[in-house]
N, C-alpha and C. Protein backbone atom coordinates (compact mmCIF):
# COMPACT_ATOMS: atom_id res chain seq x y z
N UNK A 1 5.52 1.59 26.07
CA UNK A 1 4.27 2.31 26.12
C UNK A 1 3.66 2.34 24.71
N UNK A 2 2.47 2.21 24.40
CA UNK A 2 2.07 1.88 23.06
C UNK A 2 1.53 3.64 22.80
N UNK A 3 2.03 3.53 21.94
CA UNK A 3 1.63 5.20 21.43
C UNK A 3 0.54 5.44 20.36
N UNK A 4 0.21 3.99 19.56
CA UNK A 4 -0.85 4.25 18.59
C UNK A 4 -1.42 3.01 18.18
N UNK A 5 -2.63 2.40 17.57
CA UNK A 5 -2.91 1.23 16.90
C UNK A 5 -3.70 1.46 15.82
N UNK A 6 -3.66 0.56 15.33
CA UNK A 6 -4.19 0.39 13.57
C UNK A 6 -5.97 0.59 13.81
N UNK A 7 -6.19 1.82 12.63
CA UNK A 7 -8.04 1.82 12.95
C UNK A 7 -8.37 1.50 11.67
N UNK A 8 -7.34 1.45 10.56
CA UNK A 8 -8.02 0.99 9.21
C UNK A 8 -6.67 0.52 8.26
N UNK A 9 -6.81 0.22 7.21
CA UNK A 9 -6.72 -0.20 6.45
C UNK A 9 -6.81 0.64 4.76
N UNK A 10 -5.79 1.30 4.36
CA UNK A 10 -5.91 1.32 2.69
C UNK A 10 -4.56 0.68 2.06
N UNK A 11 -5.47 0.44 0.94
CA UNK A 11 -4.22 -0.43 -0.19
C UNK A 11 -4.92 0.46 -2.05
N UNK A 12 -4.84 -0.24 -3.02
CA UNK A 12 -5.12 0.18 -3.83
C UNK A 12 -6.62 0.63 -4.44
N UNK A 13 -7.43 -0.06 -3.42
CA UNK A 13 -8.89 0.82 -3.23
C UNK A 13 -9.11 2.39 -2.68
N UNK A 14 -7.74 2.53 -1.89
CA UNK A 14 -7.88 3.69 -0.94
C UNK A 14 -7.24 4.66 -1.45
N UNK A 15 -7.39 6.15 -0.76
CA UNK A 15 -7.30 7.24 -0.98
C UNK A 15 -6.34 7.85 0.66
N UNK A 16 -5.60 8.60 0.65
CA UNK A 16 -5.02 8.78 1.27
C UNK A 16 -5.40 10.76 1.61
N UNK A 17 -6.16 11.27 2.56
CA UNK A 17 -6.70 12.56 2.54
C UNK A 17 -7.97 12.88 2.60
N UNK A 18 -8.80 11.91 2.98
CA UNK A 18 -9.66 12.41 3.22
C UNK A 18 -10.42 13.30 4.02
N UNK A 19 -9.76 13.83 4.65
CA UNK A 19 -9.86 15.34 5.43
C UNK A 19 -10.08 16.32 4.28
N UNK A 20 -9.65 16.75 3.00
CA UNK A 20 -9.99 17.62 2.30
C UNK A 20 -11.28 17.80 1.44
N UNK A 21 -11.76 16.36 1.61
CA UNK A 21 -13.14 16.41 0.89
C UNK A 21 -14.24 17.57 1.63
N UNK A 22 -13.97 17.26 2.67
CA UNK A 22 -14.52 18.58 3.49
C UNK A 22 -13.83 19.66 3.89
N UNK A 23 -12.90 19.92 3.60
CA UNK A 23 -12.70 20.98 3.59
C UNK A 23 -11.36 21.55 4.73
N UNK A 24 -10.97 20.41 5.32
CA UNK A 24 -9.98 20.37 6.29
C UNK A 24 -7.83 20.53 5.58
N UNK A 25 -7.46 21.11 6.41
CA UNK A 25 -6.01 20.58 5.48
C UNK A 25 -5.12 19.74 6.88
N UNK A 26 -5.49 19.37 7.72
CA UNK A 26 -4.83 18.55 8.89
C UNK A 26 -5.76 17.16 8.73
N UNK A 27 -5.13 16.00 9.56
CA UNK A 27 -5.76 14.94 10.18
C UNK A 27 -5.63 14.68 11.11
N UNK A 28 -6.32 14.10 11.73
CA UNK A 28 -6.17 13.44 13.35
C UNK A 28 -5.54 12.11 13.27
N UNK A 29 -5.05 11.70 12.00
CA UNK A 29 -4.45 10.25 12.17
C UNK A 29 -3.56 10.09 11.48
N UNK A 30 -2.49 9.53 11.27
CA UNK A 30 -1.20 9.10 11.29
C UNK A 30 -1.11 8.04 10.22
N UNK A 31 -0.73 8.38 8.95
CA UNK A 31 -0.60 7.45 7.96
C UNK A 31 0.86 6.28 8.23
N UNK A 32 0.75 5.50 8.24
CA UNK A 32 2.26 4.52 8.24
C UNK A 32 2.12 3.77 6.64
N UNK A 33 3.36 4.03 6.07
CA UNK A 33 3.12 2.78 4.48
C UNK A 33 3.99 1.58 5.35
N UNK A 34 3.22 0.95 4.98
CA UNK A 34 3.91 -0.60 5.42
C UNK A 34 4.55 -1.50 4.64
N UNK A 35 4.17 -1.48 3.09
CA UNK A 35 4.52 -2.25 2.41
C UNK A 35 4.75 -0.99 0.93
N UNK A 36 5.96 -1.93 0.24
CA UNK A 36 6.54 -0.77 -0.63
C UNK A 36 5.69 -0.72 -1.78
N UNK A 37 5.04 0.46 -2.80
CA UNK A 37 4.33 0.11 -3.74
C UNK A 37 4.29 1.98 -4.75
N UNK A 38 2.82 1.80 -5.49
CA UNK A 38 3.28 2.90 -5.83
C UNK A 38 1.70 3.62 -6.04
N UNK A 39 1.48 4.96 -6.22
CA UNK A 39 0.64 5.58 -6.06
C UNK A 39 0.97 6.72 -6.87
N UNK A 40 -0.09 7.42 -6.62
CA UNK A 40 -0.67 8.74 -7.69
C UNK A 40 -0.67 9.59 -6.58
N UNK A 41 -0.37 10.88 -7.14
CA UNK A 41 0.09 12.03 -6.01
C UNK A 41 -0.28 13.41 -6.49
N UNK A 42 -1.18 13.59 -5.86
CA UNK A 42 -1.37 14.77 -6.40
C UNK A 42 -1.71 16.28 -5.06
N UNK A 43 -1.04 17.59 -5.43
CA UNK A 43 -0.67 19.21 -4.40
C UNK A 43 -2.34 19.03 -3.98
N UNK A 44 -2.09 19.23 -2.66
CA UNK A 44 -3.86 19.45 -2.26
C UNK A 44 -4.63 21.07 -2.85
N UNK A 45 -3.78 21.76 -3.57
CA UNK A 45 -4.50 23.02 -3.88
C UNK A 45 -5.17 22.50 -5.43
N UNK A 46 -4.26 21.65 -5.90
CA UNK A 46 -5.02 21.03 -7.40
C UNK A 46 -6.05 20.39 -7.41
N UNK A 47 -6.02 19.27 -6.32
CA UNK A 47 -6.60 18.27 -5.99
C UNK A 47 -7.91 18.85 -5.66
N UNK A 48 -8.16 20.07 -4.57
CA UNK A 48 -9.52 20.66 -4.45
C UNK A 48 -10.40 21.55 -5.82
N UNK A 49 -8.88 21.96 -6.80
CA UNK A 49 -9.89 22.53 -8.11
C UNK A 49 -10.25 21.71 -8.50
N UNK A 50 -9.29 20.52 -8.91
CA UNK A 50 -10.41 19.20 -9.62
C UNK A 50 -11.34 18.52 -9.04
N UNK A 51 -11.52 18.52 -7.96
CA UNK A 51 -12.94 17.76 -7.05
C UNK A 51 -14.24 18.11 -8.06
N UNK A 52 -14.42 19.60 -8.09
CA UNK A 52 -15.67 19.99 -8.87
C UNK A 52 -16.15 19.78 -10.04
N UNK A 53 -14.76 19.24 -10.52
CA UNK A 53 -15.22 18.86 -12.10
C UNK A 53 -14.75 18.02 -12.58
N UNK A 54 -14.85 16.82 -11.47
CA UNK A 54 -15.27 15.10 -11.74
C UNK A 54 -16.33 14.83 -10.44
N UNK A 55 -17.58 15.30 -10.93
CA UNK A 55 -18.42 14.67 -9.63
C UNK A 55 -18.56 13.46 -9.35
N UNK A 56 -17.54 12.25 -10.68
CA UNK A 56 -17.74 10.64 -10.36
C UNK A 56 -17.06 10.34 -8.87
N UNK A 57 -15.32 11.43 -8.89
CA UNK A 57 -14.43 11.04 -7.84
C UNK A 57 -14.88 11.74 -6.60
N UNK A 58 -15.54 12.41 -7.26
CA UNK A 58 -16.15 12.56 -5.75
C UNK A 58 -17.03 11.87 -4.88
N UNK A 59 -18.03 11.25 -5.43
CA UNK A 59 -18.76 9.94 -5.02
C UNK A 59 -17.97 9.21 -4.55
N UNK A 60 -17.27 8.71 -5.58
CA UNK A 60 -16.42 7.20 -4.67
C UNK A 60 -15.58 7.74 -3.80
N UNK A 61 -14.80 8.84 -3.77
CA UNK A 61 -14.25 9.07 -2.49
C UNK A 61 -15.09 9.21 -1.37
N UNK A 62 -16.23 9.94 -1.27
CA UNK A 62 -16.90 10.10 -0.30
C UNK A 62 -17.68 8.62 0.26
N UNK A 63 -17.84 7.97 -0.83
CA UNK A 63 -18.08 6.16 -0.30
C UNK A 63 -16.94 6.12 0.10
N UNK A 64 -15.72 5.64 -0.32
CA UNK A 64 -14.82 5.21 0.13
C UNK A 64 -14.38 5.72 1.58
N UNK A 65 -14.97 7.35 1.94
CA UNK A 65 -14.79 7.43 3.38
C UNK A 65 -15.69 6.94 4.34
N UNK A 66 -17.11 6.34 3.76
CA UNK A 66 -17.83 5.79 4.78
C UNK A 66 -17.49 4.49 4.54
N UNK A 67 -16.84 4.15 3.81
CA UNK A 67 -16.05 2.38 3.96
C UNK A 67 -14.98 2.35 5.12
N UNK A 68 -13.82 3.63 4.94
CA UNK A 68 -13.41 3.72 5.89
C UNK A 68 -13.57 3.62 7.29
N UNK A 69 -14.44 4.66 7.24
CA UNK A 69 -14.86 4.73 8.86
C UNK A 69 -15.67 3.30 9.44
N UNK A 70 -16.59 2.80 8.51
CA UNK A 70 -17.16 1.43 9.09
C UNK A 70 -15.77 0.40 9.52
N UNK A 71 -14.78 0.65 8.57
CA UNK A 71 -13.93 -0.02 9.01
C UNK A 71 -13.00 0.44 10.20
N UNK A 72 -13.23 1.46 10.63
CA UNK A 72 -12.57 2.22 11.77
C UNK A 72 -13.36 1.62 13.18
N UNK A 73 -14.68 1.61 13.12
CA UNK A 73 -15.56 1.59 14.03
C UNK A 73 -15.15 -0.24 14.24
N UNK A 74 -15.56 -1.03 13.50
CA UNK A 74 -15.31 -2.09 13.71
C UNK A 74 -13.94 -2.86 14.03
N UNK A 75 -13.06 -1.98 13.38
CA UNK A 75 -11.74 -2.34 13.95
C UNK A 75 -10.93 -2.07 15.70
N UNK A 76 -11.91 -1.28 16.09
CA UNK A 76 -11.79 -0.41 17.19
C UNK A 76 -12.75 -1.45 18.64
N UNK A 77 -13.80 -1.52 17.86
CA UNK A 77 -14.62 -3.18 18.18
C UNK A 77 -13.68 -4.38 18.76
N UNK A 78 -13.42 -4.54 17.42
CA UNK A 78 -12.73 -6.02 17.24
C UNK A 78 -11.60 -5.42 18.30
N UNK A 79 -10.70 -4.89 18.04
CA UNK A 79 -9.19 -4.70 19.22
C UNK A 79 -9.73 -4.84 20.49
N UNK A 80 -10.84 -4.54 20.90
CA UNK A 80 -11.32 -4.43 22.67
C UNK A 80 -11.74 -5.78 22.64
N UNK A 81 -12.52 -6.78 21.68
CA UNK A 81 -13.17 -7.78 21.91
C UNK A 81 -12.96 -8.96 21.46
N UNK A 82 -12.28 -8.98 20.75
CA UNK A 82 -11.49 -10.51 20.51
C UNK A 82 -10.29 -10.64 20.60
N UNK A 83 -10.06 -11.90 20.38
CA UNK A 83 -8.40 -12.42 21.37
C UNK A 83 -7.88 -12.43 19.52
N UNK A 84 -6.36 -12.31 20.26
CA UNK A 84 -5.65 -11.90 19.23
C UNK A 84 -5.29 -12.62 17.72
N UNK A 85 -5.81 -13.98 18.34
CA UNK A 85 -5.25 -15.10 17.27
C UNK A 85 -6.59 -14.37 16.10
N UNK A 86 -7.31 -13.84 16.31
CA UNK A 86 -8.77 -13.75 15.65
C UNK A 86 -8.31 -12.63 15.18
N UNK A 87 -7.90 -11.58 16.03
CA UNK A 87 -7.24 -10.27 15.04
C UNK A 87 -6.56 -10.63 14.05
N UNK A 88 -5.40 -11.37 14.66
CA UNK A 88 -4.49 -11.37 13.74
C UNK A 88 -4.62 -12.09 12.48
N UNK A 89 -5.63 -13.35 12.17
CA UNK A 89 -6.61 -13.63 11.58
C UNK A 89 -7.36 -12.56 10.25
N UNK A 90 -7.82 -11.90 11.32
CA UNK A 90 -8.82 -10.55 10.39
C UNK A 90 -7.63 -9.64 9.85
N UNK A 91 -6.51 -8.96 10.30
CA UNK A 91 -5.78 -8.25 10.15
C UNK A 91 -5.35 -8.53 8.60
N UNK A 92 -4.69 -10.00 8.51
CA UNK A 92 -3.73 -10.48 7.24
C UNK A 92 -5.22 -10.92 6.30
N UNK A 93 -6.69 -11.16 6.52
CA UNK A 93 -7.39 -10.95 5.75
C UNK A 93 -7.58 -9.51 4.81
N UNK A 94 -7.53 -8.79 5.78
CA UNK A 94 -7.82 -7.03 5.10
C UNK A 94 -6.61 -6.97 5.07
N UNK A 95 -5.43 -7.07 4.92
CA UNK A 95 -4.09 -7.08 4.00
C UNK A 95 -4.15 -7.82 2.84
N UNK A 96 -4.24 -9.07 2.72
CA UNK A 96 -4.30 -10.16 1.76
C UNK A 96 -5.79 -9.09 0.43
N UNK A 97 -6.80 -8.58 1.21
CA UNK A 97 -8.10 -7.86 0.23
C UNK A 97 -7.17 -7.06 -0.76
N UNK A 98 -6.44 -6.53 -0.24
CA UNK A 98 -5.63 -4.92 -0.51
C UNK A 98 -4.52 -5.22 -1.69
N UNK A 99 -3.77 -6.40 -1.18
CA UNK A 99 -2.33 -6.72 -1.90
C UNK A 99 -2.46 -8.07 -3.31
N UNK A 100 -1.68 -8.37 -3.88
CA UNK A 100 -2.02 -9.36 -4.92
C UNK A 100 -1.42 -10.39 -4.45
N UNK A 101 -1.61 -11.50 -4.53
CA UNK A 101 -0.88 -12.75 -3.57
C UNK A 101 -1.58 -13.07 -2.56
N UNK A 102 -1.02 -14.10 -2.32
CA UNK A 102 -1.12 -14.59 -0.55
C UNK A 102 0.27 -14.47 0.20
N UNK A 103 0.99 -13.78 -0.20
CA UNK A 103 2.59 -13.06 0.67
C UNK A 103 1.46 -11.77 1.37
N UNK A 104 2.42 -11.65 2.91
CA UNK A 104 2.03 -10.32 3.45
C UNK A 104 3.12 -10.42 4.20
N UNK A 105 4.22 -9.30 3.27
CA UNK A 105 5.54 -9.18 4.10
C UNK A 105 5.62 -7.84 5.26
N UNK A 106 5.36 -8.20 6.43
CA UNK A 106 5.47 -7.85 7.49
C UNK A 106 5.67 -8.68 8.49
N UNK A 107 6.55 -7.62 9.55
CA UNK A 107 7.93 -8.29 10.92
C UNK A 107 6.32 -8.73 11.72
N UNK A 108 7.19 -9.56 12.63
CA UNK A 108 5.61 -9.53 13.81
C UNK A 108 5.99 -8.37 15.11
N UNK A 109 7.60 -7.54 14.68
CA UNK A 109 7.03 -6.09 15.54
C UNK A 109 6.25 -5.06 14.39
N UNK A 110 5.88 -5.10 13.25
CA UNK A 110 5.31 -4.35 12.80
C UNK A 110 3.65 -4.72 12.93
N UNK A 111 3.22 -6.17 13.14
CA UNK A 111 2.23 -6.50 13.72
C UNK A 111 1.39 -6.62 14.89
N UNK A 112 2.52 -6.25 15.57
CA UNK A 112 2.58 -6.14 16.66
C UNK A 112 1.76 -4.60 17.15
N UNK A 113 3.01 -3.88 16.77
CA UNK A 113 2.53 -2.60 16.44
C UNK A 113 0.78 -2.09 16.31
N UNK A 114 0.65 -3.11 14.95
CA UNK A 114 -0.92 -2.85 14.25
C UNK A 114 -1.65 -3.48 15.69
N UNK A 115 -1.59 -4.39 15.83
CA UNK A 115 -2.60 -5.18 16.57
C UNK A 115 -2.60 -4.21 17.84
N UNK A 116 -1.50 -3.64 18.64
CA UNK A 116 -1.80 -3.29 20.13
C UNK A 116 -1.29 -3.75 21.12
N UNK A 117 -0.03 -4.62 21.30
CA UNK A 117 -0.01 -5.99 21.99
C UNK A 117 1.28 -5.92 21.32
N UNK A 118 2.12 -6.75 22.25
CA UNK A 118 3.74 -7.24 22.54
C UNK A 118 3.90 -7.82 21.72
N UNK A 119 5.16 -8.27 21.38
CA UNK A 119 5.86 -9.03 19.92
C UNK A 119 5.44 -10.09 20.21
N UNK A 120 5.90 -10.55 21.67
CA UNK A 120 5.26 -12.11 21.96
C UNK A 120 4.34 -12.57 21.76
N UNK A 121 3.38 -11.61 21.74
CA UNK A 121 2.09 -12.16 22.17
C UNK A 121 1.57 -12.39 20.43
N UNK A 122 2.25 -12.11 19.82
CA UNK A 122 2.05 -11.67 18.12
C UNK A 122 2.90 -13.20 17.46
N UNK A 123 3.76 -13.63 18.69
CA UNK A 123 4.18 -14.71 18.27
C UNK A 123 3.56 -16.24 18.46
N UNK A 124 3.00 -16.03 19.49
CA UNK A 124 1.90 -16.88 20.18
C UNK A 124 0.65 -16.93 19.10
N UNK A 125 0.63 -16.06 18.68
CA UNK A 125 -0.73 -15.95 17.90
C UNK A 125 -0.86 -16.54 16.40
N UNK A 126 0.24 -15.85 16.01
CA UNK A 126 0.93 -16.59 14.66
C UNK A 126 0.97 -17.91 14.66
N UNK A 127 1.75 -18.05 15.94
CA UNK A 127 2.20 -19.66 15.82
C UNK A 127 0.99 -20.64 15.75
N UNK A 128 0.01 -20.56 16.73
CA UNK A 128 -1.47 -20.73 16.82
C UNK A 128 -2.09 -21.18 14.97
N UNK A 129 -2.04 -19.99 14.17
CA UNK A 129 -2.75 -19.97 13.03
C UNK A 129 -1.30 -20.97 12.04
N UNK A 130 0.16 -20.66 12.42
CA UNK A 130 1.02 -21.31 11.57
C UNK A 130 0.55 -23.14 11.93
N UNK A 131 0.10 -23.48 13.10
CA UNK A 131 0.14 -24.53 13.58
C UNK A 131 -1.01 -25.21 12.79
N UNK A 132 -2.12 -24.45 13.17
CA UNK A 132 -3.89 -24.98 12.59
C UNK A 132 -3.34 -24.99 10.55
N UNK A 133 -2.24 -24.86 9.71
CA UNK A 133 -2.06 -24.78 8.48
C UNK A 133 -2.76 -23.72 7.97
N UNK A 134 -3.02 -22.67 8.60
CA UNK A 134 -3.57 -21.22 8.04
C UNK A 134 -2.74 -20.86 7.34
N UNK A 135 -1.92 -20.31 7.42
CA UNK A 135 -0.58 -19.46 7.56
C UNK A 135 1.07 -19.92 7.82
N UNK A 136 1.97 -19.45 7.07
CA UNK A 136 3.70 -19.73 7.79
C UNK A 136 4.24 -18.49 7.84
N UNK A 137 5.61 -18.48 8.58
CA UNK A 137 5.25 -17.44 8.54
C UNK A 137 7.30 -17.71 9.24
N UNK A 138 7.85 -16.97 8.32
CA UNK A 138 9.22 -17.02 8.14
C UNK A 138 9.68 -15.56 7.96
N UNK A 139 10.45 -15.50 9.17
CA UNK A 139 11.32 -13.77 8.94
C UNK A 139 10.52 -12.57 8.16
N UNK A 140 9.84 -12.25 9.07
CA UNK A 140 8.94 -10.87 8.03
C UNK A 140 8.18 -10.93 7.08
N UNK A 141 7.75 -12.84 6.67
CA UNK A 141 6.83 -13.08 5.38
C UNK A 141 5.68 -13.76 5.85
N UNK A 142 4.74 -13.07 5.75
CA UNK A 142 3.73 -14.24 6.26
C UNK A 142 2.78 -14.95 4.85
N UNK A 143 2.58 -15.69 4.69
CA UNK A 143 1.95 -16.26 3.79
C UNK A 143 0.79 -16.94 3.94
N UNK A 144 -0.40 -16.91 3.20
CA UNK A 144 -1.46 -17.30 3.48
C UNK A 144 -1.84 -18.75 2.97
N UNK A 145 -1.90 -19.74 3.36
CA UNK A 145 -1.92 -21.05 2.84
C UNK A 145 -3.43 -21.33 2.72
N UNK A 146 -4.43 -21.11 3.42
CA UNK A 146 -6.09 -21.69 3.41
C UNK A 146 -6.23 -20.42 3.65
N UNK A 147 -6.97 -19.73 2.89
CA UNK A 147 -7.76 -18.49 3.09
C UNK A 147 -9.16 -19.02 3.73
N UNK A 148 -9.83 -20.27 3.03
CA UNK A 148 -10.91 -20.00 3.73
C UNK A 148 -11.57 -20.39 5.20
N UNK A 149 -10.16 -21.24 5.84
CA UNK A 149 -9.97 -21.43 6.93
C UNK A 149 -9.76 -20.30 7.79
N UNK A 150 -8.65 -19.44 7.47
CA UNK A 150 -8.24 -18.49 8.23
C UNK A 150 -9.60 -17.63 8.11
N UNK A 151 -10.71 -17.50 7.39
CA UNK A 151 -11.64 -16.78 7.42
C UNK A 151 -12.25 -17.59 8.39
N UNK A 152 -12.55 -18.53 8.92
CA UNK A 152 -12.93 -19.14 9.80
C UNK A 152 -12.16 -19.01 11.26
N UNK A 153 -11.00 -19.00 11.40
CA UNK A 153 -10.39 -18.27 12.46
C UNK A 153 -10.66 -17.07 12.98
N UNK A 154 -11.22 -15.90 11.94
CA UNK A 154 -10.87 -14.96 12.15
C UNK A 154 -12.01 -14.55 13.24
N UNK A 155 -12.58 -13.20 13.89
CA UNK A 155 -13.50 -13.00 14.17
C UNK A 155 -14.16 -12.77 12.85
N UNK A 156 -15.88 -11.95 13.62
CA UNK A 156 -16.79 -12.22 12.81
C UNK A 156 -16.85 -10.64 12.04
N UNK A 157 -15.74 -9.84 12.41
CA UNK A 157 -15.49 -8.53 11.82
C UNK A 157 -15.28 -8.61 10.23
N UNK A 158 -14.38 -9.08 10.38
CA UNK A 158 -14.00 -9.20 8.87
C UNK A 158 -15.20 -9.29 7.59
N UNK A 159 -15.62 -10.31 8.02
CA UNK A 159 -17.17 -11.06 7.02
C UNK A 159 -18.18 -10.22 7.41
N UNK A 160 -18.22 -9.05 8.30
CA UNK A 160 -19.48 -8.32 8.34
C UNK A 160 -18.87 -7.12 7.76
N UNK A 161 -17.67 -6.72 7.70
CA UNK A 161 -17.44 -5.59 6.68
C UNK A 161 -17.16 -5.51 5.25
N UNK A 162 -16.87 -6.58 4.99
CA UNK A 162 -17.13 -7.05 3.53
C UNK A 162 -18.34 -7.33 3.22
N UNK A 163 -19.72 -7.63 4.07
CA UNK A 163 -20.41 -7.94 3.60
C UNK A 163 -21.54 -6.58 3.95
N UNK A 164 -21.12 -5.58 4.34
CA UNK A 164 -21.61 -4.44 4.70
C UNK A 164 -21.31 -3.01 3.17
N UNK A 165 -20.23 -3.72 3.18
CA UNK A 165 -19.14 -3.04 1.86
C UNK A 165 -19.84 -3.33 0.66
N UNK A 166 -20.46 -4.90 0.47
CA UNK A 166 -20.81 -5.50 -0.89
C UNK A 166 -22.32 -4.65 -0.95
N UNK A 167 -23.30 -5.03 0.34
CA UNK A 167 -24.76 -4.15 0.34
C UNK A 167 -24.21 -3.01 -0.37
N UNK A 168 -23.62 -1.97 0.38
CA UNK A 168 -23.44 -0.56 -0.40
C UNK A 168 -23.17 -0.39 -1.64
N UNK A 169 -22.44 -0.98 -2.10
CA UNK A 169 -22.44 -1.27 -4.01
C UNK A 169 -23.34 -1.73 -4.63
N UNK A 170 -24.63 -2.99 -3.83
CA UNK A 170 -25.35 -3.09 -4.50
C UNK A 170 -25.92 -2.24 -4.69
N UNK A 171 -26.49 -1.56 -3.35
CA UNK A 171 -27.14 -0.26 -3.18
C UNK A 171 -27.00 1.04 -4.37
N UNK A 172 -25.75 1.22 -4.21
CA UNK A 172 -25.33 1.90 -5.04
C UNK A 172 -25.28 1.81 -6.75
N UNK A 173 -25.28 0.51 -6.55
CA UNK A 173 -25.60 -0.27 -8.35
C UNK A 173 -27.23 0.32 -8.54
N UNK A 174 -27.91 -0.39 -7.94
CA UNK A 174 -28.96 -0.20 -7.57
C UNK A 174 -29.64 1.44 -7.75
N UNK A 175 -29.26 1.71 -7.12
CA UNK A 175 -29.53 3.62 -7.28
C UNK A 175 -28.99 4.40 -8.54
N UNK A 176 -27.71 3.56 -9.05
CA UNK A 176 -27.18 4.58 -9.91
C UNK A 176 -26.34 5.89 -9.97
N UNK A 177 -26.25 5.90 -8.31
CA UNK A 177 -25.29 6.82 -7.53
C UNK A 177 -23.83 6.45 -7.84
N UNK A 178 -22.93 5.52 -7.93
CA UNK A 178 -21.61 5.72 -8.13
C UNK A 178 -21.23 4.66 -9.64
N UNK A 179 -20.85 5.28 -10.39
CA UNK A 179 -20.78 5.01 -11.85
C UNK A 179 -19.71 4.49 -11.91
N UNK A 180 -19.48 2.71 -12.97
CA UNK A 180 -18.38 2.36 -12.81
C UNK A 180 -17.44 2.68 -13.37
């Protein structure tokens, strides 16, 4: 019985809490770390005195939650409407954005997992993109061989949220609203 699927995506762009920007101390969603790394940590009672007096982090967090959510909405899209070889495609793209390399060490039941859908069917899919020279993909490592192929595999999610992501920075360059 599938109990949950992947609605986004953070790596070292992301913020982990965004429920407190407003004012919440629960979430409705379920963090998983997937891959081992390291981060900055900081008591949510500190974390809300300092909000007020860096109004920069507050900007980019609050972008960074409407990056999120576009990427929630479209990921939620994409799972109902394209076939999996195309997820799985888009998936190890917005992993590969996040991580340094073209390694993305994850099982295909942990992809499995993300995507929504049976191990098999995660194997079928793989094999698909390992076959076309996208990707190989050996015991829990997947590796990216043609990125700009597999961007061509992928659906058309991927390249409209990156390119939805880039507007807003210009925008934002542009305005003078989030300072680099």
């Amino acid at each position: 019985m599938l109990t949950s699927v992947e609605v986004g995506l953070a790596g070292k762009e992301g913020f982990i809490g965004l429920p407190l920007l407003v004012g919440f101390t629960t979430s409705a969603t379920r963090v998983i770390m997937q891959l081992r790394g390291s981060a900055y940590r900081i008591n949510a009672k500190d974390f809300l005195k300092l909000l007020p007096t860096c109004p920069t982090l507050a900007k980019k967090l609050s972008r960074y939650s409407l990056d999120l959510g576009m990427q929630a909405v479209h990921v939620a899209a994409c799972n109902r409407l394209h076939e999996l070889d195309e997820r799985l495609a888009r998936w190890l793209l917005m992993s590969q954005d996040r991580l340094e390399g073209d390694g993305v060490p994850l099982t295909q039941e942990f992809l499995a997992h993300m995507l929504g859908t049976r191990r098999a069917s995660v194997t079928v899919a793989a094999g698909i993109l390992q076959k076309a020279g996208l990707i190989t993909y050996n015991r829990g490592h997947v590796t990216i061989e043609n990125r700009a192929l597999l961007e061509d595999a992928a659906c058309e999610c991927h390249a409209a949220m990156k390119k939805q992501s880039v507007k807003w920075d210009q925008e934002a360059d542009r305005l003078g609203t989030l300072p680099r």
